[in-house]
PDB file of N, CA and C in Angstrom:
ATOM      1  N   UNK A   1    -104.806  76.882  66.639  1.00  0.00           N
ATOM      2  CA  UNK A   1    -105.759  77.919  66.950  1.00  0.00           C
ATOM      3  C   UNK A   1    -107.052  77.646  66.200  1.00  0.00           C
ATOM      4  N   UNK A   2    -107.938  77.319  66.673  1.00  0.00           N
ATOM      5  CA  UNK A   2    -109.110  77.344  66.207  1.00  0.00           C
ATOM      6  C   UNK A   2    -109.841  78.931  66.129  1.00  0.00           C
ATOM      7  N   UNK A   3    -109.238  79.629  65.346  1.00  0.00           N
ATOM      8  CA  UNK A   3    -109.693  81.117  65.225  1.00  0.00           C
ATOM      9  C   UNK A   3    -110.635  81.197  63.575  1.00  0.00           C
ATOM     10  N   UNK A   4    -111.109  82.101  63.605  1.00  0.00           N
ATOM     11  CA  UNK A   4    -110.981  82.721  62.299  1.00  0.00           C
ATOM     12  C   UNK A   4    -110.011  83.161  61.797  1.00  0.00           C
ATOM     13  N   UNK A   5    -109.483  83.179  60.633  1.00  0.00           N
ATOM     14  CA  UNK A   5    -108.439  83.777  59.781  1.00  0.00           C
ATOM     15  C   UNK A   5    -108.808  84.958  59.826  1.00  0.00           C
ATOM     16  N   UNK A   6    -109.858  85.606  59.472  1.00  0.00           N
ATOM     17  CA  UNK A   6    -109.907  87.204  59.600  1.00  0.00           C
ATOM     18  C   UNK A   6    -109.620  88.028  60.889  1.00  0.00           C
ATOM     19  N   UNK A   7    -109.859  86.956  62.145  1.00  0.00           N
ATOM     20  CA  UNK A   7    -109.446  87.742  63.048  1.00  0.00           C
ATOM     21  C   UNK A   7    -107.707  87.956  63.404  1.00  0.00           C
ATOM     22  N   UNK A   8    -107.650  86.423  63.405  1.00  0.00           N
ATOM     23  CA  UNK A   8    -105.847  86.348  63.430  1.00  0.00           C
ATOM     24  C   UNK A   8    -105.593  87.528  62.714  1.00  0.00           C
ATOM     25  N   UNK A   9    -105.538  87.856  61.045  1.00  0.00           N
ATOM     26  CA  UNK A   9    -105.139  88.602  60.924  1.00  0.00           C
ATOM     27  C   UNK A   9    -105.383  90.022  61.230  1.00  0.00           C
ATOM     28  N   UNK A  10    -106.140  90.706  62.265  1.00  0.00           N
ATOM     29  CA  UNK A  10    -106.359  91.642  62.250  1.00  0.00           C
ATOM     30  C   UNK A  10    -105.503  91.918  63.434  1.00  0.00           C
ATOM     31  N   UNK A  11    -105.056  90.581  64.297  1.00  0.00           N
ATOM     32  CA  UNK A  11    -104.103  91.294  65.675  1.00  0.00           C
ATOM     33  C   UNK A  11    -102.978  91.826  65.144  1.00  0.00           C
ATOM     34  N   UNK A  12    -102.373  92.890  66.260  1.00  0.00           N
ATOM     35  CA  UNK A  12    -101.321  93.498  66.170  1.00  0.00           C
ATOM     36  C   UNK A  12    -100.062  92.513  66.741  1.00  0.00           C
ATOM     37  N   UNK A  13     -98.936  92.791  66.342  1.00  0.00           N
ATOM     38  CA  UNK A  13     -97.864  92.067  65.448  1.00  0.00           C
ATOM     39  C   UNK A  13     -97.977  91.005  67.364  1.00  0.00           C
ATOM     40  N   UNK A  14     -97.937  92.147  68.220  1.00  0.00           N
ATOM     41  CA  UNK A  14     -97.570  91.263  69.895  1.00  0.00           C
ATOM     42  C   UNK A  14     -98.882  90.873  70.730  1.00  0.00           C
ATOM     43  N   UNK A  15     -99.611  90.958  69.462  1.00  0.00           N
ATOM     44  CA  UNK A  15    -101.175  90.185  70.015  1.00  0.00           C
ATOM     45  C   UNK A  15    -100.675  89.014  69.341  1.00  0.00           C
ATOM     46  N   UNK A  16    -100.314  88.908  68.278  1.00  0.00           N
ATOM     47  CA  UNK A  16     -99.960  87.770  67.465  1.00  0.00           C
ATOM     48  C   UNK A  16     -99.189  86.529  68.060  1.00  0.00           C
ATOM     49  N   UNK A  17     -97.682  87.428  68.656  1.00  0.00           N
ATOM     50  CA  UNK A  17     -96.899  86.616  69.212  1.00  0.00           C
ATOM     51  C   UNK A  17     -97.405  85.829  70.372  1.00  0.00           C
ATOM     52  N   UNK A  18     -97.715  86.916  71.274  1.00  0.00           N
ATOM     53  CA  UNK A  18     -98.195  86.445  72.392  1.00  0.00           C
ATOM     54  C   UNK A  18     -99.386  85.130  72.692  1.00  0.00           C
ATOM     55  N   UNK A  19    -100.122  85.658  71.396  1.00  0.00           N
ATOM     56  CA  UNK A  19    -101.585  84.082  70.804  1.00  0.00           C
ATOM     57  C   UNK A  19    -100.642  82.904  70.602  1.00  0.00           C
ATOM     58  N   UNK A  20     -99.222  83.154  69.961  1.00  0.00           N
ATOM     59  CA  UNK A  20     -99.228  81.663  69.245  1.00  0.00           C
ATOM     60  C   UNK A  20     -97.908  81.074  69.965  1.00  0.00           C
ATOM     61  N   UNK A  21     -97.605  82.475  71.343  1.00  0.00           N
ATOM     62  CA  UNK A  21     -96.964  81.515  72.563  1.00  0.00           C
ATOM     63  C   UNK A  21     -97.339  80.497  73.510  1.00  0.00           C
ATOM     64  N   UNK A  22     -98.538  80.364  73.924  1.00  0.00           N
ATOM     65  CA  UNK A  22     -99.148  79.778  74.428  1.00  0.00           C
ATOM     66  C   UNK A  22     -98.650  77.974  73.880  1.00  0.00           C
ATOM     67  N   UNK A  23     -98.178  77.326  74.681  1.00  0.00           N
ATOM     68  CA  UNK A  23     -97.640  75.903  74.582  1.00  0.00           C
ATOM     69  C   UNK A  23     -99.251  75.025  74.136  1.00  0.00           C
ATOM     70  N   UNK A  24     -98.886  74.003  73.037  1.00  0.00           N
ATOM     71  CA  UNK A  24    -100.190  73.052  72.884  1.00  0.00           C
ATOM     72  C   UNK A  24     -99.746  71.950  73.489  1.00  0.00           C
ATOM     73  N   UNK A  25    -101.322  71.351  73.800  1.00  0.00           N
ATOM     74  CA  UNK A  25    -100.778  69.883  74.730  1.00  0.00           C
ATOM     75  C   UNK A  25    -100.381  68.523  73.987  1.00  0.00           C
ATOM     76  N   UNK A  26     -99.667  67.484  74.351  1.00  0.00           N
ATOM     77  CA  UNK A  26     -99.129  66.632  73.770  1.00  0.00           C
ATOM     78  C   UNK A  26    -100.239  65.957  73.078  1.00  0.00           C
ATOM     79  N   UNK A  27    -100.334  65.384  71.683  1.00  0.00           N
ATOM     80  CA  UNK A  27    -100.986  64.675  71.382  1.00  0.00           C
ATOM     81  C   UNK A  27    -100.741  63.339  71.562  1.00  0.00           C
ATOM     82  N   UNK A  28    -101.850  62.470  71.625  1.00  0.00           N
ATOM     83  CA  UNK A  28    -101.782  60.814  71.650  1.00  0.00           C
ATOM     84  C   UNK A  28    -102.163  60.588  70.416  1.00  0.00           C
ATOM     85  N   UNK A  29    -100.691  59.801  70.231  1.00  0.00           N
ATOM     86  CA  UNK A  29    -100.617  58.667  69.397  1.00  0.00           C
ATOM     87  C   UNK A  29    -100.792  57.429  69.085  1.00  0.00           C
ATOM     88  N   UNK A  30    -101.699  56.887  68.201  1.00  0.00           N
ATOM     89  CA  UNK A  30    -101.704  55.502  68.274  1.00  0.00           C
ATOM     90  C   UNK A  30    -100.995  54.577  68.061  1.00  0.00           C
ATOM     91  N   UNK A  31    -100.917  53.193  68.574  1.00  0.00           N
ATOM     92  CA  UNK A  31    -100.221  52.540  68.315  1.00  0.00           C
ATOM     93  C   UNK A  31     -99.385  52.136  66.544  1.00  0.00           C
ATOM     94  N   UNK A  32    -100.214  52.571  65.401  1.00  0.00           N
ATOM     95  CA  UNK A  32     -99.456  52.317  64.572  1.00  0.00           C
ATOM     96  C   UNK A  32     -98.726  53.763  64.450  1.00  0.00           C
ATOM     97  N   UNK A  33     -98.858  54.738  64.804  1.00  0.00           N
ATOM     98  CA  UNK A  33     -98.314  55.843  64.319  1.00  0.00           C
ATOM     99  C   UNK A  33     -97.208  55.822  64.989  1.00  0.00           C
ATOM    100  N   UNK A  34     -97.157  55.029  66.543  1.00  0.00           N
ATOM    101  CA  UNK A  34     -95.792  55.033  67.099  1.00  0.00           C
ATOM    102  C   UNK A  34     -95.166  53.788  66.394  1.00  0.00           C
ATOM    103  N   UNK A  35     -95.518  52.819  65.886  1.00  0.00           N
ATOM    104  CA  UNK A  35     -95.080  51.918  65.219  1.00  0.00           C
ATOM    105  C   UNK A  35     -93.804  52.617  64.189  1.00  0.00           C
ATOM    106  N   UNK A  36     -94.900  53.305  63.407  1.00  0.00           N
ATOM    107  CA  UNK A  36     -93.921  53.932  61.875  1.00  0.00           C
ATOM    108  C   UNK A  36     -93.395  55.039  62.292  1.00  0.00           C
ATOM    109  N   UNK A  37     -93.039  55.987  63.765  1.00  0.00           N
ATOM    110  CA  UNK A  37     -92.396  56.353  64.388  1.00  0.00           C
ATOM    111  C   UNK A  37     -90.870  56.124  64.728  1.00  0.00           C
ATOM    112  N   UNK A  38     -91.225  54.445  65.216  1.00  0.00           N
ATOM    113  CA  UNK A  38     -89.824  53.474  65.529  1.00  0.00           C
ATOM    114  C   UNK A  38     -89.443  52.911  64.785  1.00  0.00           C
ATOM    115  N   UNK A  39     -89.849  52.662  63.266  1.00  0.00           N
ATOM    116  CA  UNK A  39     -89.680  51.752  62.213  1.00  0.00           C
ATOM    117  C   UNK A  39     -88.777  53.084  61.455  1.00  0.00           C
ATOM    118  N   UNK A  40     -89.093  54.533  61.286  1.00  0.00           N
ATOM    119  CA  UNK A  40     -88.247  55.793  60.665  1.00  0.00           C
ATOM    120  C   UNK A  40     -86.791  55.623  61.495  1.00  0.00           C
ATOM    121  N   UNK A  41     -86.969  55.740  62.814  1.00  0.00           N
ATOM    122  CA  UNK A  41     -85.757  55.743  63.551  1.00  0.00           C
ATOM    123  C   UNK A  41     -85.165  55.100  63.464  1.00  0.00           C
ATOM    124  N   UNK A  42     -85.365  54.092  63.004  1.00  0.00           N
ATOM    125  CA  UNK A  42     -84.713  52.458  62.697  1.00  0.00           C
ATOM    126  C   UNK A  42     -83.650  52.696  61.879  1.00  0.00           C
ATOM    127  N   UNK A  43     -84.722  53.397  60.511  1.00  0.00           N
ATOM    128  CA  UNK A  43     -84.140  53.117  59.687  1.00  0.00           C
ATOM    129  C   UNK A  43     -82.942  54.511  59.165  1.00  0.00           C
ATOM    130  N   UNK A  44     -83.535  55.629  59.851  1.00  0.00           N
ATOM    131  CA  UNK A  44     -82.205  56.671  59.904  1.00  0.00           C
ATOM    132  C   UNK A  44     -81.334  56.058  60.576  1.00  0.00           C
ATOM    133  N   UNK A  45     -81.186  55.390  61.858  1.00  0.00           N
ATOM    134  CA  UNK A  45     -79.889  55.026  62.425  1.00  0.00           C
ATOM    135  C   UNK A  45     -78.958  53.981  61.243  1.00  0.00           C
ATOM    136  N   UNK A  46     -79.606  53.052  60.833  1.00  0.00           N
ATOM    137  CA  UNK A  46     -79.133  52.344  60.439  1.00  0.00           C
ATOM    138  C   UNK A  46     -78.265  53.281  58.979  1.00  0.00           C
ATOM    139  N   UNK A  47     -79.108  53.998  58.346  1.00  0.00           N
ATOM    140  CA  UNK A  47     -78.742  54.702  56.935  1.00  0.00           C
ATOM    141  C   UNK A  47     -77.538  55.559  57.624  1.00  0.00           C
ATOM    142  N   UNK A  48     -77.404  56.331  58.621  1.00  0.00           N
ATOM    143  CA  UNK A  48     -76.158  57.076  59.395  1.00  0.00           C
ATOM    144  C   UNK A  48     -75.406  56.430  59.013  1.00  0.00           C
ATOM    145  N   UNK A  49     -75.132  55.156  59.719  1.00  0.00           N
ATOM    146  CA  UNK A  49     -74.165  54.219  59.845  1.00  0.00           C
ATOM    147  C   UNK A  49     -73.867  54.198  58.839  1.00  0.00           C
ATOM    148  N   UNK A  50     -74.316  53.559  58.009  1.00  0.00           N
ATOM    149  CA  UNK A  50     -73.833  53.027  56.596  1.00  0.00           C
ATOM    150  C   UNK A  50     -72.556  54.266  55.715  1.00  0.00           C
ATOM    151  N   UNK A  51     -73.894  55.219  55.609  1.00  0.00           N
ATOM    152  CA  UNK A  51     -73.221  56.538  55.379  1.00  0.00           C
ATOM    153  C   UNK A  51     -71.799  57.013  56.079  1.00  0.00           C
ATOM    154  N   UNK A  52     -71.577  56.952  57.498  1.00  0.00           N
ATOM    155  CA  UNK A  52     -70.902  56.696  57.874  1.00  0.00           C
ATOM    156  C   UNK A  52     -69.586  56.020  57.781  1.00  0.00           C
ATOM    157  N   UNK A  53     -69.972  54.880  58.036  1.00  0.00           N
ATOM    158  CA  UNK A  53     -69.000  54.014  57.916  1.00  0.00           C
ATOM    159  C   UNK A  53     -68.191  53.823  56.324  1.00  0.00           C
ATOM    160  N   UNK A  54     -69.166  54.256  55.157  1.00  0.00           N
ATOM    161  CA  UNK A  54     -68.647  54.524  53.571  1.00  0.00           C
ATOM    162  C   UNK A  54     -67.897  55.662  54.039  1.00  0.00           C
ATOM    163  N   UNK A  55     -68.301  56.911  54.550  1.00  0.00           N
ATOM    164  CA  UNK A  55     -66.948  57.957  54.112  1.00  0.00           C
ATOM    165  C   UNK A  55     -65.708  57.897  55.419  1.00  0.00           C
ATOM    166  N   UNK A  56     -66.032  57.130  56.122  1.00  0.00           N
ATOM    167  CA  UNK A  56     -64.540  57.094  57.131  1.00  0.00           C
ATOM    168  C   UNK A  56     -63.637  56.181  56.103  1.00  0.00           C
ATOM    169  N   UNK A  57     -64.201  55.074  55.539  1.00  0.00           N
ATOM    170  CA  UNK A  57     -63.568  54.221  54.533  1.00  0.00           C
ATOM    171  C   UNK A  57     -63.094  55.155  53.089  1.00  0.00           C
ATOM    172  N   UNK A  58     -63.731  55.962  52.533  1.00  0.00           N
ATOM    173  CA  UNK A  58     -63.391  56.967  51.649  1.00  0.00           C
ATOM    174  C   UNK A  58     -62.374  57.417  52.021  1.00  0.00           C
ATOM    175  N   UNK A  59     -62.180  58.293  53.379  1.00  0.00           N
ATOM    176  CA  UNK A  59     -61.431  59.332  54.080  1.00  0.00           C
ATOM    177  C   UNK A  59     -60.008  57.988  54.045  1.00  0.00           C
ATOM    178  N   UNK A  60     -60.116  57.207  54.417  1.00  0.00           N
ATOM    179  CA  UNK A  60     -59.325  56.673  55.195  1.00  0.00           C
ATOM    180  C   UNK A  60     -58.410  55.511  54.322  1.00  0.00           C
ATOM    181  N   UNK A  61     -59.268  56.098  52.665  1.00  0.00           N
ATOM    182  CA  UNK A  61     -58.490  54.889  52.091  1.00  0.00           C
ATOM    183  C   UNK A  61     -57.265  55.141  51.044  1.00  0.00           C
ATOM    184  N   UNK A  62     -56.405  54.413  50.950  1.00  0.00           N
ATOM    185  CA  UNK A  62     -54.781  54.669  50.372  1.00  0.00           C
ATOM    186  C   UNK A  62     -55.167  55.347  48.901  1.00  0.00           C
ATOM    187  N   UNK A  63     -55.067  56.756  48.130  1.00  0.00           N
ATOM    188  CA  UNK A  63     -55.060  56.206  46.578  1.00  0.00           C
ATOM    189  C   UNK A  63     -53.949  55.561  45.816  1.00  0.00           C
ATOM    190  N   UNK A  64     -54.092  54.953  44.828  1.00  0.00           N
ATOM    191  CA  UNK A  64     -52.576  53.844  44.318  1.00  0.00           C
ATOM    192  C   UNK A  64     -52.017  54.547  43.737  1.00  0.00           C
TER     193      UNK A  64
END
């Protein structure tokens, strides 16, 4: 919202809602931002796994 703050706050509670229902449009991204986008995803999938694959091995292992 490109408003004033004094006005925002002066709407009533379903002037409010109703202002900040309104959907915003997709932003474009540049190429490095989708870069370090796919380089995060990367690297959560990979950290899952790991994580993963340590506590099925935890879960799953004999104690002596």
């Amino acid at each position: 919202m490109d408003c004033d703050p004094n006005l925002i706050n002066a709407l009533e509670p379903s002037q409010l809602s109703e202002a900040t229902r309104r959907a915003l449009p997709r932003r474009k991204l540049g190429r490095r931002t989708v870069a370090v986008l796919i380089a995060l995803l990367v690297y959560v999938l990979i950290t899952v796994s790991i994580v993963g694959s340590a506590f099925i091995h935890a879960v799953t292992a004999r104690a002596p």
